[in-house]
C-alpha atoms as a PDB file:
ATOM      1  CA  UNK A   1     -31.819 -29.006  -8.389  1.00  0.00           C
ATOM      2  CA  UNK A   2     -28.173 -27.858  -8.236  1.00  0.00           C
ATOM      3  CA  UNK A   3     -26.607 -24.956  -9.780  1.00  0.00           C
ATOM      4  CA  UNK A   4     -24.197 -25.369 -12.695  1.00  0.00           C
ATOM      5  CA  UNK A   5     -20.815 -24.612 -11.787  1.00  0.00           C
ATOM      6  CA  UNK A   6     -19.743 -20.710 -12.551  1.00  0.00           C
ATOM      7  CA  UNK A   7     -15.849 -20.445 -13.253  1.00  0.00           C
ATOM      8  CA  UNK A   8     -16.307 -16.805 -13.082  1.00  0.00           C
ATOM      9  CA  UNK A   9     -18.014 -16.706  -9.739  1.00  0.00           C
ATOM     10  CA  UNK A  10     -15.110 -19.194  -8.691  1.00  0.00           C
ATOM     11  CA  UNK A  11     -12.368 -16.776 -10.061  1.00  0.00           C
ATOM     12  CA  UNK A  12     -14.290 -13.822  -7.991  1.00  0.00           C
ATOM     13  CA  UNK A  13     -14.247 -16.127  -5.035  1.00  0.00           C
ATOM     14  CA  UNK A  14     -10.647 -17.671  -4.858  1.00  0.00           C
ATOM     15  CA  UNK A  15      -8.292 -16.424  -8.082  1.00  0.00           C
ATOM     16  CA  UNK A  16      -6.175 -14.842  -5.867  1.00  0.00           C
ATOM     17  CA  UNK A  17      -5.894 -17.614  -4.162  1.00  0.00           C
ATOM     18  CA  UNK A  18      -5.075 -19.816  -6.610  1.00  0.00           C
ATOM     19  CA  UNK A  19      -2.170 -17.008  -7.980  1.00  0.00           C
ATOM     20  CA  UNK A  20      -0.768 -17.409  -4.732  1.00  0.00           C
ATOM     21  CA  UNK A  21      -0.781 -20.656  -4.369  1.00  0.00           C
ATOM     22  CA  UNK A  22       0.647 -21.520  -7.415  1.00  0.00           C
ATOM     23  CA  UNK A  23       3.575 -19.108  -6.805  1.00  0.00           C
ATOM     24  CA  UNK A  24       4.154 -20.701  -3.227  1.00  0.00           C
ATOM     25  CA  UNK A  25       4.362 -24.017  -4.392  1.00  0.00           C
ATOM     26  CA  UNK A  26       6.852 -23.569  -7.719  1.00  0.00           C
ATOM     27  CA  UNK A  27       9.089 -21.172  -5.086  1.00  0.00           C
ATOM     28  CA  UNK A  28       8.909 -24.355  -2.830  1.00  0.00           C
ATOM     29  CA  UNK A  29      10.533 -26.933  -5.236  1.00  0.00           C
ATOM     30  CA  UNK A  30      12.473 -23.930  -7.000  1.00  0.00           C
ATOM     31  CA  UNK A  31      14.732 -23.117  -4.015  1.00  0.00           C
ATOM     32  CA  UNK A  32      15.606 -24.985  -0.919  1.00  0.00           C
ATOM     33  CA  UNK A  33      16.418 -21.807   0.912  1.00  0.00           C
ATOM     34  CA  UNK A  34      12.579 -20.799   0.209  1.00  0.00           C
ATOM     35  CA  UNK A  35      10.829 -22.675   2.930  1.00  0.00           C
ATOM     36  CA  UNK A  36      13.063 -22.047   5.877  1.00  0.00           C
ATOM     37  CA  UNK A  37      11.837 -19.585   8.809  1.00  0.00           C
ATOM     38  CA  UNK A  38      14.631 -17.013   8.083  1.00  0.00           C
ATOM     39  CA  UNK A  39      13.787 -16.696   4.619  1.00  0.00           C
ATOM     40  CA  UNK A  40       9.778 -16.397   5.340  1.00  0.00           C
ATOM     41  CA  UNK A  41       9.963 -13.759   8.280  1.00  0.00           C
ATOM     42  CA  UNK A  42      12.620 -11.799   5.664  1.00  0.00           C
ATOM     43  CA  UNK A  43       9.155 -12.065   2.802  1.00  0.00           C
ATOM     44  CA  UNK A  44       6.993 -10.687   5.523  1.00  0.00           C
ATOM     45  CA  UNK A  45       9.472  -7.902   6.620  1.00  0.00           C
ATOM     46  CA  UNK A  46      10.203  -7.004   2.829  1.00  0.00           C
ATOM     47  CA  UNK A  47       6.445  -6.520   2.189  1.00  0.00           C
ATOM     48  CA  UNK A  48       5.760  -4.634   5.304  1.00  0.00           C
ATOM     49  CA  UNK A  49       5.737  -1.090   4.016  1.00  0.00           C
ATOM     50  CA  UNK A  50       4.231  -2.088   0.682  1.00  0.00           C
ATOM     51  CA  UNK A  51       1.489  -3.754   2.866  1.00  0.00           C
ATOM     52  CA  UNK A  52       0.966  -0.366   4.453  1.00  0.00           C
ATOM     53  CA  UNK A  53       1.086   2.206   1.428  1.00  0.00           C
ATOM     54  CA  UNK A  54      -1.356  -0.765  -0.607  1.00  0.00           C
ATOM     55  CA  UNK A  55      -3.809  -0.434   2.062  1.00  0.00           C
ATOM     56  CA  UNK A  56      -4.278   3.141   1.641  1.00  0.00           C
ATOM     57  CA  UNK A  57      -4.084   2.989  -2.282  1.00  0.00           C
ATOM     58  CA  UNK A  58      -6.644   0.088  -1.275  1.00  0.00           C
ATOM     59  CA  UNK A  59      -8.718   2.815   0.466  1.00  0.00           C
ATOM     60  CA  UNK A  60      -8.847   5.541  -2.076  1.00  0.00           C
ATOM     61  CA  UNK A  61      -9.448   2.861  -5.165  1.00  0.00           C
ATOM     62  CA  UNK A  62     -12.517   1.953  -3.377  1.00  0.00           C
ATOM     63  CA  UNK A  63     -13.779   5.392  -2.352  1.00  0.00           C
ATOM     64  CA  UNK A  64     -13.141   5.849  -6.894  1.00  0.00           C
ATOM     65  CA  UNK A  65      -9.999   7.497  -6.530  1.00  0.00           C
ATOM     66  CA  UNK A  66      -6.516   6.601  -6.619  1.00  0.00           C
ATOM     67  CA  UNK A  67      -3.298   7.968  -4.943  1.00  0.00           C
ATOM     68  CA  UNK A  68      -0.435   7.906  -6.790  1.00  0.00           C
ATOM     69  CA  UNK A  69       1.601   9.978  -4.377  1.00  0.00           C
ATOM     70  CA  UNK A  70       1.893   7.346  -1.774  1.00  0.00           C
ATOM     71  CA  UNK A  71       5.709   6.538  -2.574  1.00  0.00           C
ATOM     72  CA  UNK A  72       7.135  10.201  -2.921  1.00  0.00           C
ATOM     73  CA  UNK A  73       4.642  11.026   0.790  1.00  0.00           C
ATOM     74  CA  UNK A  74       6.381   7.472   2.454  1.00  0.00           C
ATOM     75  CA  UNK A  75       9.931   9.082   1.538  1.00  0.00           C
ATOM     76  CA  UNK A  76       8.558  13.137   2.384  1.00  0.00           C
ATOM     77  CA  UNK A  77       7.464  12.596   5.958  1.00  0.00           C
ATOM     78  CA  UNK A  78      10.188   9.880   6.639  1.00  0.00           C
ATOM     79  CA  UNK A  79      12.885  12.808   6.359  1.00  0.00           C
ATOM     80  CA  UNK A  80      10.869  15.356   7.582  1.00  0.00           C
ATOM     81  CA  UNK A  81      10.289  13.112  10.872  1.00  0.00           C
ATOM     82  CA  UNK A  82      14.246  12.642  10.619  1.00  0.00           C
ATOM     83  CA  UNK A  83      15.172  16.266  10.392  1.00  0.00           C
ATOM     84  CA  UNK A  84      12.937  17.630  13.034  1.00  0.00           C
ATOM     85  CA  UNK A  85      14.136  14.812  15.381  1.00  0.00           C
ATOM     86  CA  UNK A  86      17.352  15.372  15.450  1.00  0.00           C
ATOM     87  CA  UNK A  87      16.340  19.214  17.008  1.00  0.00           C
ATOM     88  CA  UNK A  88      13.036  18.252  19.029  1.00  0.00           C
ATOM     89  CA  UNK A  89      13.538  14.580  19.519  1.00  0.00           C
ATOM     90  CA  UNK A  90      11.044  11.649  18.708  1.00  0.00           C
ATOM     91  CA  UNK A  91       7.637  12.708  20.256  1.00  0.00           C
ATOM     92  CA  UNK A  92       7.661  15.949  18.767  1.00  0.00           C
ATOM     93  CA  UNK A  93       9.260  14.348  15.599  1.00  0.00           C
ATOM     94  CA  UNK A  94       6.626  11.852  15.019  1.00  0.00           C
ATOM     95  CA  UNK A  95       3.911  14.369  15.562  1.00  0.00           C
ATOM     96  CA  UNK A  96       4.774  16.458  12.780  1.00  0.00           C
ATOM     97  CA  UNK A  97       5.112  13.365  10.482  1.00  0.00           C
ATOM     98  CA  UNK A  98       1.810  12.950  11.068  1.00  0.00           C
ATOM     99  CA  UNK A  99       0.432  16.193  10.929  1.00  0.00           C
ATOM    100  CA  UNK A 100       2.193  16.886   7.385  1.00  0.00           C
ATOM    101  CA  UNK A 101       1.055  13.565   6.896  1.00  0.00           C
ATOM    102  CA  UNK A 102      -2.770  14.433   7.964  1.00  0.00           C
ATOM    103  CA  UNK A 103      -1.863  18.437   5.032  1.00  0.00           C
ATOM    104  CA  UNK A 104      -0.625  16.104   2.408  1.00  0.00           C
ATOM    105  CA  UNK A 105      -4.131  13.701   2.084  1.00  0.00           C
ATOM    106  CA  UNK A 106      -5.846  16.894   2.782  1.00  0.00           C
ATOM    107  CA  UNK A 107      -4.083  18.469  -0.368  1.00  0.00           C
ATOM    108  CA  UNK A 108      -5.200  15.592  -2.407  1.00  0.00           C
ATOM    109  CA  UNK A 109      -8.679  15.179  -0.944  1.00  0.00           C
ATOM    110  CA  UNK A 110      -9.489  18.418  -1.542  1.00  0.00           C
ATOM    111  CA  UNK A 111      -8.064  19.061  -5.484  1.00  0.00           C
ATOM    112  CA  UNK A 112      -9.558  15.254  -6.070  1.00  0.00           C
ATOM    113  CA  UNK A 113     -12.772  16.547  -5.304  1.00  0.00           C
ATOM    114  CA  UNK A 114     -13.049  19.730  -7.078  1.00  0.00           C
ATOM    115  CA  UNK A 115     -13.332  18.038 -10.591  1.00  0.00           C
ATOM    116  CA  UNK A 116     -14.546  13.938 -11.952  1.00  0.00           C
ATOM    117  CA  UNK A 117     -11.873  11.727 -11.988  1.00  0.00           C
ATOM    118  CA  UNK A 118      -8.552  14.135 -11.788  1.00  0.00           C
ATOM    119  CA  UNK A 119      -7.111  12.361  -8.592  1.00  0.00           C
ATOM    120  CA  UNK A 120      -4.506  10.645 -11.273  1.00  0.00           C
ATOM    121  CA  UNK A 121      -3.594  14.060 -12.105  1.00  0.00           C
ATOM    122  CA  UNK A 122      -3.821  15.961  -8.704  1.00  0.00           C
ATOM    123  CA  UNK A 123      -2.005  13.106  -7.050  1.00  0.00           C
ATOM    124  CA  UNK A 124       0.284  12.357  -9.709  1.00  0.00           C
ATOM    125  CA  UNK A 125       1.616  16.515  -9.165  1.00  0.00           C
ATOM    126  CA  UNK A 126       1.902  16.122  -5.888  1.00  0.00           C
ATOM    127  CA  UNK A 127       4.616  12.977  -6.137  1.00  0.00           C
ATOM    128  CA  UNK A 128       6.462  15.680  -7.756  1.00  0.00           C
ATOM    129  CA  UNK A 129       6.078  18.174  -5.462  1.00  0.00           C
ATOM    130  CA  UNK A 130       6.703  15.767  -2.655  1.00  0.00           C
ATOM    131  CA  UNK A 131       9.818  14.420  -4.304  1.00  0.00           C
ATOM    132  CA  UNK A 132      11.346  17.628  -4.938  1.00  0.00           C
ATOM    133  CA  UNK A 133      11.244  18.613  -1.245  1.00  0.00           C
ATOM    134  CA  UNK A 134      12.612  15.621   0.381  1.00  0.00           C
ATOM    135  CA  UNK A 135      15.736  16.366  -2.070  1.00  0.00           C
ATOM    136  CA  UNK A 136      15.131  20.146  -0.628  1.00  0.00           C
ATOM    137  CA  UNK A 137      15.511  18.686   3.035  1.00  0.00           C
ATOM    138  CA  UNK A 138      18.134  16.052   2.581  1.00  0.00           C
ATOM    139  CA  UNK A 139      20.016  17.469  -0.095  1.00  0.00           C
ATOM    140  CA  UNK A 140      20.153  14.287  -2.021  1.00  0.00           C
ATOM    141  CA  UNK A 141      22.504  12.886   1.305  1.00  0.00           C
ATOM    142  CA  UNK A 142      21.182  10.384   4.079  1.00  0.00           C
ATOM    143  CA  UNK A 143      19.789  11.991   7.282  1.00  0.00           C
ATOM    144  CA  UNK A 144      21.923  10.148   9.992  1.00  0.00           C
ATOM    145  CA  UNK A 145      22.122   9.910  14.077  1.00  0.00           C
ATOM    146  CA  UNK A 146      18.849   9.317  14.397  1.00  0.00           C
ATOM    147  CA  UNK A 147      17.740   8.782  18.070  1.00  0.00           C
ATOM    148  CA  UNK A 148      16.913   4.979  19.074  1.00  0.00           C
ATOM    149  CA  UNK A 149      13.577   5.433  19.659  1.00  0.00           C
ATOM    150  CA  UNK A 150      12.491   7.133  16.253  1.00  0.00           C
ATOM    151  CA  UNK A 151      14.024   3.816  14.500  1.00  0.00           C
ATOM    152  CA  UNK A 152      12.304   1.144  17.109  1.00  0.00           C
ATOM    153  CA  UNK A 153       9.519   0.451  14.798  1.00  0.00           C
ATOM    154  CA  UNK A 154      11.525  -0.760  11.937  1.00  0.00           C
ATOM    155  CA  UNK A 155      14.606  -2.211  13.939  1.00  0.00           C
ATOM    156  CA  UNK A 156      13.142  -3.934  16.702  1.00  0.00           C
ATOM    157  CA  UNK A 157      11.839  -7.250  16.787  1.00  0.00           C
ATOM    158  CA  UNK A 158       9.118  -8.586  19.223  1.00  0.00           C
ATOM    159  CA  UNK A 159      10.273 -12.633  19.969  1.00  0.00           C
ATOM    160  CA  UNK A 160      11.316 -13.441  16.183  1.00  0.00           C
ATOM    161  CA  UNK A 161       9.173 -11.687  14.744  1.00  0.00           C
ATOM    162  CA  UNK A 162      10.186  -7.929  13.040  1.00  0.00           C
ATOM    163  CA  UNK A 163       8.259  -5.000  14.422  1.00  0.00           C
ATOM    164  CA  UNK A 164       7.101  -4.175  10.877  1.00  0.00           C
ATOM    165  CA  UNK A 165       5.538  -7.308  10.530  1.00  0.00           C
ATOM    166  CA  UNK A 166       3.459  -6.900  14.253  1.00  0.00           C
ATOM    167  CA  UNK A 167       2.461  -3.294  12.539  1.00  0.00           C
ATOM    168  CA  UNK A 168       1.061  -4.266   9.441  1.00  0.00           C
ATOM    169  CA  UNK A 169      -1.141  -7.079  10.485  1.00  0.00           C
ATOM    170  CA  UNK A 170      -2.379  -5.019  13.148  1.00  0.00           C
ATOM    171  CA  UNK A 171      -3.536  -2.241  10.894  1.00  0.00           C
ATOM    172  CA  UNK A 172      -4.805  -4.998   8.471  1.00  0.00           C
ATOM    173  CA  UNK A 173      -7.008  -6.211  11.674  1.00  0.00           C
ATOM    174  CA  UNK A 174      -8.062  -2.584  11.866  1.00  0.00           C
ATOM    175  CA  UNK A 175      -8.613  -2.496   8.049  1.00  0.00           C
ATOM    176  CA  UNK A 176     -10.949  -5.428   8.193  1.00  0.00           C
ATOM    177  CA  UNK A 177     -12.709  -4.413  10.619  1.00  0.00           C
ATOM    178  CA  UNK A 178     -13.283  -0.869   9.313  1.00  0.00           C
ATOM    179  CA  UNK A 179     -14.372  -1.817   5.597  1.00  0.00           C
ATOM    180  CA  UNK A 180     -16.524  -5.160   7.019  1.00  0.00           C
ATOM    181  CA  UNK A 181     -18.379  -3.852  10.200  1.00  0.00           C
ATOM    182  CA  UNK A 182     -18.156   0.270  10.152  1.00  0.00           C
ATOM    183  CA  UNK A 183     -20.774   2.074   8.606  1.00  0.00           C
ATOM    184  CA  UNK A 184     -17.895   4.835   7.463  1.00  0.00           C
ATOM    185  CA  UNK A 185     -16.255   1.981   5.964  1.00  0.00           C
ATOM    186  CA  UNK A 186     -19.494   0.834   3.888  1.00  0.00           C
ATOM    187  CA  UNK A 187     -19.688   4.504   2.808  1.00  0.00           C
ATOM    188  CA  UNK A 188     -16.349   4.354   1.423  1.00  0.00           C
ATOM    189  CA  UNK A 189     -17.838   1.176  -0.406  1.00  0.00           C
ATOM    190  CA  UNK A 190     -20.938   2.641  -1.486  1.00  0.00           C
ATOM    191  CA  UNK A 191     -19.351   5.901  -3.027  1.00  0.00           C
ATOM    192  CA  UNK A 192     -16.901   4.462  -5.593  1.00  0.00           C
ATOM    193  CA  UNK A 193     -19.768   1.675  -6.812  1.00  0.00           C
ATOM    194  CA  UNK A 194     -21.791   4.781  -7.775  1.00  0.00           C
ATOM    195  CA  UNK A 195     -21.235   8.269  -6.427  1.00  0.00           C
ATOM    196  CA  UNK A 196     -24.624   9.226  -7.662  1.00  0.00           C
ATOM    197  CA  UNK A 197     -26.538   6.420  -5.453  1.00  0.00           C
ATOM    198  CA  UNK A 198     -24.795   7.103  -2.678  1.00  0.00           C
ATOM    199  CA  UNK A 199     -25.475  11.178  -2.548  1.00  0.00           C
ATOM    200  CA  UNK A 200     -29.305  10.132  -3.517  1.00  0.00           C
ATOM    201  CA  UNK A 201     -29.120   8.328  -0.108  1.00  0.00           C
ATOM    202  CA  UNK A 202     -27.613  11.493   2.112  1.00  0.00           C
ATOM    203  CA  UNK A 203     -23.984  10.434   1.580  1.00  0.00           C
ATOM    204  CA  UNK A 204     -21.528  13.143   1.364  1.00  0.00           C
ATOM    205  CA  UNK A 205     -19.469  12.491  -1.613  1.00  0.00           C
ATOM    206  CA  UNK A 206     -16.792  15.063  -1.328  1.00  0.00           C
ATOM    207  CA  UNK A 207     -16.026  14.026   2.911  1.00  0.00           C
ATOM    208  CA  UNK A 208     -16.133  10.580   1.955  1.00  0.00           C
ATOM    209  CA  UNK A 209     -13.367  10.617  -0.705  1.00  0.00           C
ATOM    210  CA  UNK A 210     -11.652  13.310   1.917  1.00  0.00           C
ATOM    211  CA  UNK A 211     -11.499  11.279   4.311  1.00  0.00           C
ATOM    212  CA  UNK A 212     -10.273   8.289   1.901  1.00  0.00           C
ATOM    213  CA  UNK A 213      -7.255  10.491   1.199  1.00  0.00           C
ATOM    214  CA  UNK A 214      -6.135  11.656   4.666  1.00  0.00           C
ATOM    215  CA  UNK A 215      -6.363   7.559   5.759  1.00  0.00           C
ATOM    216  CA  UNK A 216      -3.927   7.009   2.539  1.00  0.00           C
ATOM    217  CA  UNK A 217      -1.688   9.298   3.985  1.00  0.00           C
ATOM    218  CA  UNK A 218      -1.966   8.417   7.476  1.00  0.00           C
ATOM    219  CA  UNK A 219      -0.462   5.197   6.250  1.00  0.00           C
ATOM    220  CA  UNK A 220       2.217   6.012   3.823  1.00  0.00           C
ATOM    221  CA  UNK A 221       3.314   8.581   7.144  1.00  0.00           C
ATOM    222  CA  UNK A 222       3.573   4.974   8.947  1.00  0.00           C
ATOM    223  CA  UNK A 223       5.084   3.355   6.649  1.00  0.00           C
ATOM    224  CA  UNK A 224       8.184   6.402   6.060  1.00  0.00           C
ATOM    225  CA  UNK A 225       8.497   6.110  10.154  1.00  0.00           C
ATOM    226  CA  UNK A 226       9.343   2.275   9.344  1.00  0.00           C
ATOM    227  CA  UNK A 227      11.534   2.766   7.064  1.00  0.00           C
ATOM    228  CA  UNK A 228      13.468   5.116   8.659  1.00  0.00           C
ATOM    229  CA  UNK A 229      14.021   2.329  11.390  1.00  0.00           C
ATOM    230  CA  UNK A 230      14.991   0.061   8.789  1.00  0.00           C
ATOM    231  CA  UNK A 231      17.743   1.890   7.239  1.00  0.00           C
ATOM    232  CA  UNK A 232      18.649   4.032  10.564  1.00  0.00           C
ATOM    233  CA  UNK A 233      18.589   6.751   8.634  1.00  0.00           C
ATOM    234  CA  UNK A 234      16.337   9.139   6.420  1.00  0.00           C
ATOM    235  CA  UNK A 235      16.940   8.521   3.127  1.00  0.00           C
ATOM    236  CA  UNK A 236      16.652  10.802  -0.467  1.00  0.00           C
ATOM    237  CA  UNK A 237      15.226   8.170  -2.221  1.00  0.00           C
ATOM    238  CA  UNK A 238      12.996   6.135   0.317  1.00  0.00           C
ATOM    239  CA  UNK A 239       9.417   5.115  -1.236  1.00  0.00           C
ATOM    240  CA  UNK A 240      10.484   6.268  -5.118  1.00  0.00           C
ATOM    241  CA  UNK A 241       8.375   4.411  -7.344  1.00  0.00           C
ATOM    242  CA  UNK A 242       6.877   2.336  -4.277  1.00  0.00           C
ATOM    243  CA  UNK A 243       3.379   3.887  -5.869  1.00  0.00           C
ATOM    244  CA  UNK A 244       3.263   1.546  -8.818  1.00  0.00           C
ATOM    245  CA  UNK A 245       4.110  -1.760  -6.476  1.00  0.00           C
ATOM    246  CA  UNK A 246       1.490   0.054  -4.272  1.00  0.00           C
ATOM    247  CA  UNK A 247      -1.183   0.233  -6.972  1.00  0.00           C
ATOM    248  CA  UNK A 248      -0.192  -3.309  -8.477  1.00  0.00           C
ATOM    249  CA  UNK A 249      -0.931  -5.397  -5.171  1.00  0.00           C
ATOM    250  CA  UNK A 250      -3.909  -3.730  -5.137  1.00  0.00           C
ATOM    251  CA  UNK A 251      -4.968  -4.838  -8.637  1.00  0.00           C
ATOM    252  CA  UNK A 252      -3.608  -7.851  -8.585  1.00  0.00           C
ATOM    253  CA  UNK A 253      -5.519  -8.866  -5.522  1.00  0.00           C
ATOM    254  CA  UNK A 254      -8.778  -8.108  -7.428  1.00  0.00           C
ATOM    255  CA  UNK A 255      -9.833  -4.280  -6.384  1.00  0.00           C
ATOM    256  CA  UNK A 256     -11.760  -2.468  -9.071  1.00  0.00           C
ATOM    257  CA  UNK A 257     -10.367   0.336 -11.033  1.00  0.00           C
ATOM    258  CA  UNK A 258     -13.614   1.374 -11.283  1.00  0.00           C
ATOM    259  CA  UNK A 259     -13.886   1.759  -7.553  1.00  0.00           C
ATOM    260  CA  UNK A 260     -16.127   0.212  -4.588  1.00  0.00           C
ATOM    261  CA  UNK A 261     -15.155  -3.352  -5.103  1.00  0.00           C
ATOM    262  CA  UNK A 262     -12.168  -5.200  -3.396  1.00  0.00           C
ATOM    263  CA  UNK A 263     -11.280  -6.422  -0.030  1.00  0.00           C
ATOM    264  CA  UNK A 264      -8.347  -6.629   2.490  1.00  0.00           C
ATOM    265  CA  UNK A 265      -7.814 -10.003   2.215  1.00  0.00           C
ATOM    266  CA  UNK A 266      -6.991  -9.438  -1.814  1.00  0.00           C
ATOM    267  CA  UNK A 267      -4.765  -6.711  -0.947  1.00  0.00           C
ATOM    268  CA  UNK A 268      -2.413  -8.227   1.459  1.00  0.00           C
ATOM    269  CA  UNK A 269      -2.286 -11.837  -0.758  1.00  0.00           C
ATOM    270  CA  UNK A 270      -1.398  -9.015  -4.101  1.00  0.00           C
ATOM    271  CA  UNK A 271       1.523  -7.550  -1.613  1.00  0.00           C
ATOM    272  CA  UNK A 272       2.574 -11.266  -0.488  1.00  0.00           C
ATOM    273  CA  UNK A 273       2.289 -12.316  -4.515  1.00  0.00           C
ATOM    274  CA  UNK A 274       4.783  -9.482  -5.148  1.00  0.00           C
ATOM    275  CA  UNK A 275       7.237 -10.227  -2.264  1.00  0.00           C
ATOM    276  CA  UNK A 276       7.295 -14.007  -3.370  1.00  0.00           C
ATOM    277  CA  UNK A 277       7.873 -12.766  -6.973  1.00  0.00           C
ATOM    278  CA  UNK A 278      10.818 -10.138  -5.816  1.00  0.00           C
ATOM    279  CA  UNK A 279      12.226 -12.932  -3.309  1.00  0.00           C
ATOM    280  CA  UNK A 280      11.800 -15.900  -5.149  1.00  0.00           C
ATOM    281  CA  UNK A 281      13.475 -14.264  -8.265  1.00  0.00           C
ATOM    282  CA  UNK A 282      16.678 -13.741  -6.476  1.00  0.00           C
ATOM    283  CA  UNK A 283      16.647 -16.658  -4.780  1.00  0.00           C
ATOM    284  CA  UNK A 284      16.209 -18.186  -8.131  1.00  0.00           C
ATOM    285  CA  UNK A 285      19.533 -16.346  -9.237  1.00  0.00           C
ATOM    286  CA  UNK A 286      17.180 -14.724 -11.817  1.00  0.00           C
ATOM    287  CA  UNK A 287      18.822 -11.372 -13.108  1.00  0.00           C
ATOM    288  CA  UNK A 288      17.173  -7.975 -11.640  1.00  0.00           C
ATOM    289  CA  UNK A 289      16.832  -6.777 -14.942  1.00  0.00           C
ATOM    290  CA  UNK A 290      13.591  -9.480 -15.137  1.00  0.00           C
ATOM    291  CA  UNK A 291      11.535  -8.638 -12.298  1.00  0.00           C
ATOM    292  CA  UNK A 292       9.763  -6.194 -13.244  1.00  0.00           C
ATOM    293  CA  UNK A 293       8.741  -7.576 -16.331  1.00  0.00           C
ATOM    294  CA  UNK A 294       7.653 -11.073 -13.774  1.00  0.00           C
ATOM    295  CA  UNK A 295       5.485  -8.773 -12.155  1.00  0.00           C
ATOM    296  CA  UNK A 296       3.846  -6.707 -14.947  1.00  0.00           C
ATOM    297  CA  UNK A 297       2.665  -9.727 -16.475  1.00  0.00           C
ATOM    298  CA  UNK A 298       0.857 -11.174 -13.423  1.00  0.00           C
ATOM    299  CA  UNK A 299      -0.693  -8.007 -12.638  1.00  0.00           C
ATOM    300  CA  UNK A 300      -1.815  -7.815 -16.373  1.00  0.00           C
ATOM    301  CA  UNK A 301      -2.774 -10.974 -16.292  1.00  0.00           C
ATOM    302  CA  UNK A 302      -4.560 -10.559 -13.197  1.00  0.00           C
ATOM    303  CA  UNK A 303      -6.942  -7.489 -14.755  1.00  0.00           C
ATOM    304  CA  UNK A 304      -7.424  -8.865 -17.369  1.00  0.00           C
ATOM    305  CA  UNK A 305      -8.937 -12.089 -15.560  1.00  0.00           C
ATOM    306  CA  UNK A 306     -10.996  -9.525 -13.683  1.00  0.00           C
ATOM    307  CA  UNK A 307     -12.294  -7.564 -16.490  1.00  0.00           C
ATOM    308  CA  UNK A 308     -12.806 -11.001 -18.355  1.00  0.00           C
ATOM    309  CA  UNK A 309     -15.146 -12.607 -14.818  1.00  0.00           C
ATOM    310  CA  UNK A 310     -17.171  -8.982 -14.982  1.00  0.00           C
ATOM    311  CA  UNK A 311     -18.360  -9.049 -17.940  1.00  0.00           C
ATOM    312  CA  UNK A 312     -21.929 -10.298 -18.795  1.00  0.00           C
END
């Protein structure tokens, strides 16, 4: 006897999907520049660092956290890694990006975990503090004359494609692998579906939503090294407000807010939705002043589809 069809299971399985779909083919008729290689390789390199900072807002949503710090840390350790290069040189440079990088998620690992759900809080204070001292370093002007090599992974391109690009799908390799075959990544899973469970079955609650914050800042440090390659220079400003893009991909591609449910795949096609949204828009000739509202109302649209296929 066959099943009745189940639009929610079908939303669970391939809304996302769908979003994207939709959003590819009205940006297809919309524009004629749309569909042309340049214009596709300049979506993929626009979403790059997004891709990067989603995945580990991605990683601490799942673990039943959230880091909300990821913008103000991509634009931190960018300048830092500019400043001390321009003394010590790249090697040297890049690993005290990620060594502030590896403080920073420690920071927020280890406040998140001293009380229930305070990593808003925790890592919404440490934006500030972050913020405050890359102004501190840079005094609100540009780092410049960096050296070649600290800007290859944002500059460079391997064949036509940009080095950003080659970065971010081969963390997303190492994403999927880690959350679908790893047993660290299942603990991350098993944690933010119930924290309770998953210290019942030997789980260490506290490491596991550590360890969820130092990956988060692992890649925001990535992504702060790209973007120093992509403007040659370490900037004031780099990464402000990248946190709420950050944490929209990651809802809009069907993560819980509730923690333990999501996947890579949702993540990267809530980045792409956003980069079609930002490019398509000006493509479109459609005023700045618009965007933002375009992409508040898929993301709400999207949780509240979610919230809507959850329920009983």
């Amino acid at each position: 006897m066959s099943k009745s069809f189940d639009f929610r299971i079908f939303w669970r399985n391939y809304g996302i999907l769908i979003v994207f779909f939709i959003f590819y083919i009205f940006l297809s008729f919309g524009s004629d520049v749309f569909l042309t290689v340049n214009n596709q390789v300049n979506v993929l390199r626009q979403i790059s660092i997004l891709g990067l900072i989603s995945l580990g807002v991605f990683t601490t949503l799942k673990g039943g956290n959230i880091d909300l710090s990821v913008g103000s840390a991509l634009g931190f350790i960018g300048v830092v890694c500019a400043k001390v290069s321009l003394y010590y040189g790249t090697v040297i440079a890049l690993l005290v990006a990620f060594s502030v990088a590896l403080f920073v998620g420690f920071l927020n690992g280890f406040f998140s975990t001293r009380g229930k759900n305070i990593s808003v809080i925790v890592t919404l204070a440490m934006k500030f503090i972050l913020y405050s001292g890359t102004l501190v370093i840079t005094r609100a002007r540009p780092i410049v004359g960096l050296p070649k090599s600290l800007i290859f992974l944002g500059h460079a391109n391997v064949g036509q494609v940009p080095m950003p690009v080659v970065v971010l799908v081969v963390v997303v390799i190492i994403f999927w692998i880690f959350f679908s075959y790893t047993t660290a990544g299942r603990r991350i899973s098993a944690v933010g579906v119930s924290d309770i469970t998953a210290s019942f079955f030997g789980i260490s609650v506290k490491r596991v939503r550590m360890y969820t914050f130092l990956i988060s800042a692992l890649c925001a440090a990535l992504a702060g090294i790209i973007m120093l390659g992509r403007c040659t220079s370490g900037q004031p400003n780099a990464g402000l407000g990248a946190e709420l893009d950050a944490v929209g991909a990651v809802l809009l591609g069907g993560t819980s807010v509730e923690g333990g449910i999501g996947t890579v795949r949702g993540v990267i096609l809530g980045v792409l939705i956003l980069g079609l949204i930002n490019n398509g828009l000006n493509l479109l000739g459609v005023s700045p002043f618009w965007r933002d509202s375009a992409k508040g109302v898929v993301i709400l649209f999207a949780i509240l589809m979610d919230q809507w296929e959850r329920k009983k």
